[in-house]
C-alpha atoms as a PDB file:
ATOM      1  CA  UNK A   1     111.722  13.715 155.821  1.00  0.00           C
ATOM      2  CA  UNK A   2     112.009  15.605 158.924  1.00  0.00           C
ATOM      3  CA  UNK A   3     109.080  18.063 160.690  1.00  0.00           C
ATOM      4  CA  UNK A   4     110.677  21.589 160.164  1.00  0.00           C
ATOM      5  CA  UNK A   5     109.481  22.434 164.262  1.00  0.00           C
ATOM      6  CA  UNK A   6     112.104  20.239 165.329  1.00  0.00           C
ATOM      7  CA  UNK A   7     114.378  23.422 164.655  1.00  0.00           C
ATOM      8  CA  UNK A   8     112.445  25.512 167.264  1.00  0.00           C
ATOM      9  CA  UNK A   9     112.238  22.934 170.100  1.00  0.00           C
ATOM     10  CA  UNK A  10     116.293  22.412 169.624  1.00  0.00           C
ATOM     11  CA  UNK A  11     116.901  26.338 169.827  1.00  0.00           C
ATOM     12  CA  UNK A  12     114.579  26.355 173.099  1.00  0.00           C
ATOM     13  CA  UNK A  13     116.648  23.760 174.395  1.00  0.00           C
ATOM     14  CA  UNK A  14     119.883  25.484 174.167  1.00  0.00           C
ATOM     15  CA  UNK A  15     118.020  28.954 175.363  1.00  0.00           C
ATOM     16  CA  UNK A  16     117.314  27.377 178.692  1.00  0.00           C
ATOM     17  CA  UNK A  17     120.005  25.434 179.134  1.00  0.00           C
ATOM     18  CA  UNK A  18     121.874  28.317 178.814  1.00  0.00           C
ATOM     19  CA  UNK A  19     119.536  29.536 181.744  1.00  0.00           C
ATOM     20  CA  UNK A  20     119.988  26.164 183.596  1.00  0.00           C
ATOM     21  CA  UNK A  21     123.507  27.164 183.873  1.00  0.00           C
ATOM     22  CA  UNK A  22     123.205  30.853 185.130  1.00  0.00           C
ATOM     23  CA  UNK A  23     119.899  30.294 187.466  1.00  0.00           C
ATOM     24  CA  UNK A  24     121.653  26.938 188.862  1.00  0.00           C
ATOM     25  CA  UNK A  25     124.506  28.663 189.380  1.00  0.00           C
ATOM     26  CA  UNK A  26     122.596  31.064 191.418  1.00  0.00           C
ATOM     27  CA  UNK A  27     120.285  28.701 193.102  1.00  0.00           C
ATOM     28  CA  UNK A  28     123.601  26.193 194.442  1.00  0.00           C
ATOM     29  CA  UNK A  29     125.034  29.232 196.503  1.00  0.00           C
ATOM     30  CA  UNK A  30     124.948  28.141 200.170  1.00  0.00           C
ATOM     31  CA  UNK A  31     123.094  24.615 199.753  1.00  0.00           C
ATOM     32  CA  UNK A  32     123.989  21.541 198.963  1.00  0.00           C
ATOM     33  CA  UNK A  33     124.351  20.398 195.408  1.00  0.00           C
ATOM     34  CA  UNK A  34     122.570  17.063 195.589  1.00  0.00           C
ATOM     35  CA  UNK A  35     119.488  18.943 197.798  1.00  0.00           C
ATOM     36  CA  UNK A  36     119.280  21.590 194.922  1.00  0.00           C
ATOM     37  CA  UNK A  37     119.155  18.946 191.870  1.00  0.00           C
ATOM     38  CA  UNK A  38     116.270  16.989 194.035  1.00  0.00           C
ATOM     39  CA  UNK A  39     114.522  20.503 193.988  1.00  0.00           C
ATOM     40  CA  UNK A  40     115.069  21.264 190.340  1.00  0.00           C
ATOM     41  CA  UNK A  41     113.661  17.190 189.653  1.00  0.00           C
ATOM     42  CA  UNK A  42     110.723  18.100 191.719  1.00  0.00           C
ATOM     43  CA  UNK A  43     109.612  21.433 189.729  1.00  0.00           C
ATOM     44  CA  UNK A  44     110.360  19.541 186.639  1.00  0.00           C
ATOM     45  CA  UNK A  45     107.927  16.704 187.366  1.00  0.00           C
ATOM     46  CA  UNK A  46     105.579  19.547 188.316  1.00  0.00           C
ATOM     47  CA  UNK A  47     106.373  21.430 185.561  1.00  0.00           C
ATOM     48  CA  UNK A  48     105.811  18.427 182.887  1.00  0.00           C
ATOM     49  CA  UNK A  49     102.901  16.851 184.932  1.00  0.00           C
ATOM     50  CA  UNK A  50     100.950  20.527 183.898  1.00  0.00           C
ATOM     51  CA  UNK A  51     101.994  20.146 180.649  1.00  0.00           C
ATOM     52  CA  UNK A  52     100.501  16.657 179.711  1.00  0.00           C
ATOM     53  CA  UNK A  53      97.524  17.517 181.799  1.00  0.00           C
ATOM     54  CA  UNK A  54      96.517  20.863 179.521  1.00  0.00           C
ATOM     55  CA  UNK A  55      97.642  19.002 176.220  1.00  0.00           C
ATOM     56  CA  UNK A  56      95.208  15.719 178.103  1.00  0.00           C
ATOM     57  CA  UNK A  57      97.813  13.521 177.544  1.00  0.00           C
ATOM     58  CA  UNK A  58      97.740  11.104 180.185  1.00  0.00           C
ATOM     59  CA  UNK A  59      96.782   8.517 178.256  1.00  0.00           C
ATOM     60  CA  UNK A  60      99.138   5.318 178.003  1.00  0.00           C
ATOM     61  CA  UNK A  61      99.419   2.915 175.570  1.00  0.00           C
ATOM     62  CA  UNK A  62      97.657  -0.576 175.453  1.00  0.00           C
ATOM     63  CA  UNK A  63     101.572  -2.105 175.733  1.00  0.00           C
ATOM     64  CA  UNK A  64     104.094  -0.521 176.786  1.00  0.00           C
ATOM     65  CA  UNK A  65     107.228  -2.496 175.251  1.00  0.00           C
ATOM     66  CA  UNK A  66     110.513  -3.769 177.663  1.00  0.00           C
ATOM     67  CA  UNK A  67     112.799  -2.048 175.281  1.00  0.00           C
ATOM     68  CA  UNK A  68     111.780   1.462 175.103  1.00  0.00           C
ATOM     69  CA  UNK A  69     110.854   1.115 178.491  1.00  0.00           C
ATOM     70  CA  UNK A  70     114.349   0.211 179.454  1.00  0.00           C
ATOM     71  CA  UNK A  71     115.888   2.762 177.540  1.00  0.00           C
ATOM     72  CA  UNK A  72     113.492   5.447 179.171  1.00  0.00           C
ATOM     73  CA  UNK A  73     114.906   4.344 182.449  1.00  0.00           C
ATOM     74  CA  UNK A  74     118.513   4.201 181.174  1.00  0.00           C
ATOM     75  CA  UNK A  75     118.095   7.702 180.228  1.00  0.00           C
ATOM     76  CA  UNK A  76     116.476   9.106 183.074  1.00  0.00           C
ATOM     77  CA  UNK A  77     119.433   7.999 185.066  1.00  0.00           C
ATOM     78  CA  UNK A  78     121.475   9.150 182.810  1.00  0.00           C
ATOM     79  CA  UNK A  79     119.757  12.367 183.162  1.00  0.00           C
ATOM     80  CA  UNK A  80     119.965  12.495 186.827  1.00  0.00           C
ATOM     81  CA  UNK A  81     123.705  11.161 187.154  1.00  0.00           C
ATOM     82  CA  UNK A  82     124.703  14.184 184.715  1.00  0.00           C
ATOM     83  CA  UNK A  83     122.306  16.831 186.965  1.00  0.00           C
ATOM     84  CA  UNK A  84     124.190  15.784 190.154  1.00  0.00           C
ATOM     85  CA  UNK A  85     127.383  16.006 188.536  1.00  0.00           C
ATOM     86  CA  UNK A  86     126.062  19.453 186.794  1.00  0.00           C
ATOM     87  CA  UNK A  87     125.298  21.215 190.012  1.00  0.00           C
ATOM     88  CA  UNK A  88     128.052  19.917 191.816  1.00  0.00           C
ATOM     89  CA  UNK A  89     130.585  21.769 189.227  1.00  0.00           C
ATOM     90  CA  UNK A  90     128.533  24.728 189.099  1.00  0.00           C
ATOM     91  CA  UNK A  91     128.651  25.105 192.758  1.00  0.00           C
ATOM     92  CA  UNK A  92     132.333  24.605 192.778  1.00  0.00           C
ATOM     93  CA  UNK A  93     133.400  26.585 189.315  1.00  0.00           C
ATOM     94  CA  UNK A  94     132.352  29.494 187.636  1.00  0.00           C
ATOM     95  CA  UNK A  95     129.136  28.492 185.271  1.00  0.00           C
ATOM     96  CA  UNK A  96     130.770  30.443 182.286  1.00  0.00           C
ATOM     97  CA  UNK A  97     133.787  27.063 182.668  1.00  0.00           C
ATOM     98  CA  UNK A  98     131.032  24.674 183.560  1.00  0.00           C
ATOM     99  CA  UNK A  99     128.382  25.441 180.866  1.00  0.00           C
ATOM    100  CA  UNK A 100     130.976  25.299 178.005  1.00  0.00           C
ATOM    101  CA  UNK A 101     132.560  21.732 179.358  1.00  0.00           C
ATOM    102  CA  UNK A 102     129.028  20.203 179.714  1.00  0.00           C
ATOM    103  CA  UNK A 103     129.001  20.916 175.932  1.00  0.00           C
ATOM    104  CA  UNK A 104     130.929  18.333 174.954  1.00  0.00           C
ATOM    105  CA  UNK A 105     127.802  16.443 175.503  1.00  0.00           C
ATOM    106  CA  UNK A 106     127.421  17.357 171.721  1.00  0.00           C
ATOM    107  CA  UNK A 107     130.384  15.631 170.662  1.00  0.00           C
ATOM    108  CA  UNK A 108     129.536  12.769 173.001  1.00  0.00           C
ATOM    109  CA  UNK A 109     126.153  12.116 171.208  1.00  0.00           C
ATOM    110  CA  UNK A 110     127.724  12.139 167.759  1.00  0.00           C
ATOM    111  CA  UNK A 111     129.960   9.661 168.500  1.00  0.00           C
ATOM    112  CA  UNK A 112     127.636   7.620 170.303  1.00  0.00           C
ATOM    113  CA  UNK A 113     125.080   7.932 167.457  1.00  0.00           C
ATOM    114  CA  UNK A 114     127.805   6.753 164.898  1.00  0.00           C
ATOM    115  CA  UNK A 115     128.847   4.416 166.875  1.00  0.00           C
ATOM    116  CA  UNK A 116     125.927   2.697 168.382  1.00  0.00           C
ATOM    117  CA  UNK A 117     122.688   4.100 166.854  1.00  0.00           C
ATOM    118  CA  UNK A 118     124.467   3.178 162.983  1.00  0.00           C
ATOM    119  CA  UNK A 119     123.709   7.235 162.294  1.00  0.00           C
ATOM    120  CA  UNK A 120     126.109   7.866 158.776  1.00  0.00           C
ATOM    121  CA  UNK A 121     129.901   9.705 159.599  1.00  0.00           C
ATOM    122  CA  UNK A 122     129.883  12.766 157.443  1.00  0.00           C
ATOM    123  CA  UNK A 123     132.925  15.328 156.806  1.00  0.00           C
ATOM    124  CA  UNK A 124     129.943  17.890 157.992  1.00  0.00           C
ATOM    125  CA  UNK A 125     130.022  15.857 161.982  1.00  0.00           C
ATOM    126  CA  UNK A 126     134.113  15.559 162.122  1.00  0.00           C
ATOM    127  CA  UNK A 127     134.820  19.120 161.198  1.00  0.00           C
ATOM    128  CA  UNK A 128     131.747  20.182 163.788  1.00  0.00           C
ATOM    129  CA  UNK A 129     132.804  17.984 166.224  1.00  0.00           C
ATOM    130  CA  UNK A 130     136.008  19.399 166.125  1.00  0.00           C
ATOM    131  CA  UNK A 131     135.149  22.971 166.478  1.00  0.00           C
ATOM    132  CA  UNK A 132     133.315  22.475 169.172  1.00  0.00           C
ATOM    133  CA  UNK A 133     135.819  20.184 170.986  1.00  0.00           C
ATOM    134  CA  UNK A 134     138.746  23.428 169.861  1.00  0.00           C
ATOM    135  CA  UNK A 135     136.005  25.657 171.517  1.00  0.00           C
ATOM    136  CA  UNK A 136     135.243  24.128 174.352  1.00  0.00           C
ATOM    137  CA  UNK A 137     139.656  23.638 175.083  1.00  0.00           C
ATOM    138  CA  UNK A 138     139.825  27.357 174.506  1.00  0.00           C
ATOM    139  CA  UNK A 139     137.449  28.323 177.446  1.00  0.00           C
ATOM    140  CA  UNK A 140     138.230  25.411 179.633  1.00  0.00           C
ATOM    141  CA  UNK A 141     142.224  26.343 178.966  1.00  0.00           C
END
């Protein structure tokens, strides 16, 4: 059903996001917030750019459909809307408040994936979401 590497690309997600926290946190002292997330967007490009080009994957398909295409640029806003906002609380709060608030992103894509993307409501995702809502009250409180 599911590729078991998924696992290991999730875990390295959380391990440097984690580290997006602590070296933005680091990086926002004494600079702008909006200058530092154009920074970060510029290594990133740089960073993924040298990544398709040793795996030679520049290639683009024949037809590129409106839909996914939309959605791509849908979510890179999204993506950059949440950066800006990200940097701008770490530069003004402690990342150890930020990091855990920014993790209600979890219980924001559960609902969103019930809700929109039709993905099945389970006992499993309410108690979960739950937790981590109760988790993320106890640090912000």
């Amino acid at each position: 059903m599911f590729q078991t590497n998924w696992l290991w690309f999730a875990i390295g997600s959380a391990f440097f996001a984690g580290l997006t926290a602590i070296f933005g946190k680091l990086g926002v002292e004494g600079m702008n917030s909006n200058l530092a997330t154009f920074i970060r967007t510029i290594v990133i490009f740089f960073v993924v750019a040298g990544i398709i080009t040793m795996r030679n994957e520049w290639q683009l398909p024949q037809h590129i459909a409106a839909r996914p295409f939309t959605f791509l640029v849908l979510s890179g806003v999204a993506t950059g809307l949440s950066w800006l906002c990200y940097y701008r609380a770490l530069q003004l709060a402690p990342a150890s408040w930020v990091a855990p608030i920014d993790k209600l992103s979890v219980v924001i894509a559960i609902i969103l994936g019930i809700v929109v993307l039709g993905e099945p409501f389970s006992l499993k995702l309410l108690i979960g979401s739950i937790l981590i809502l109760s988790g993320v009250l106890v640090l912000a409180l």
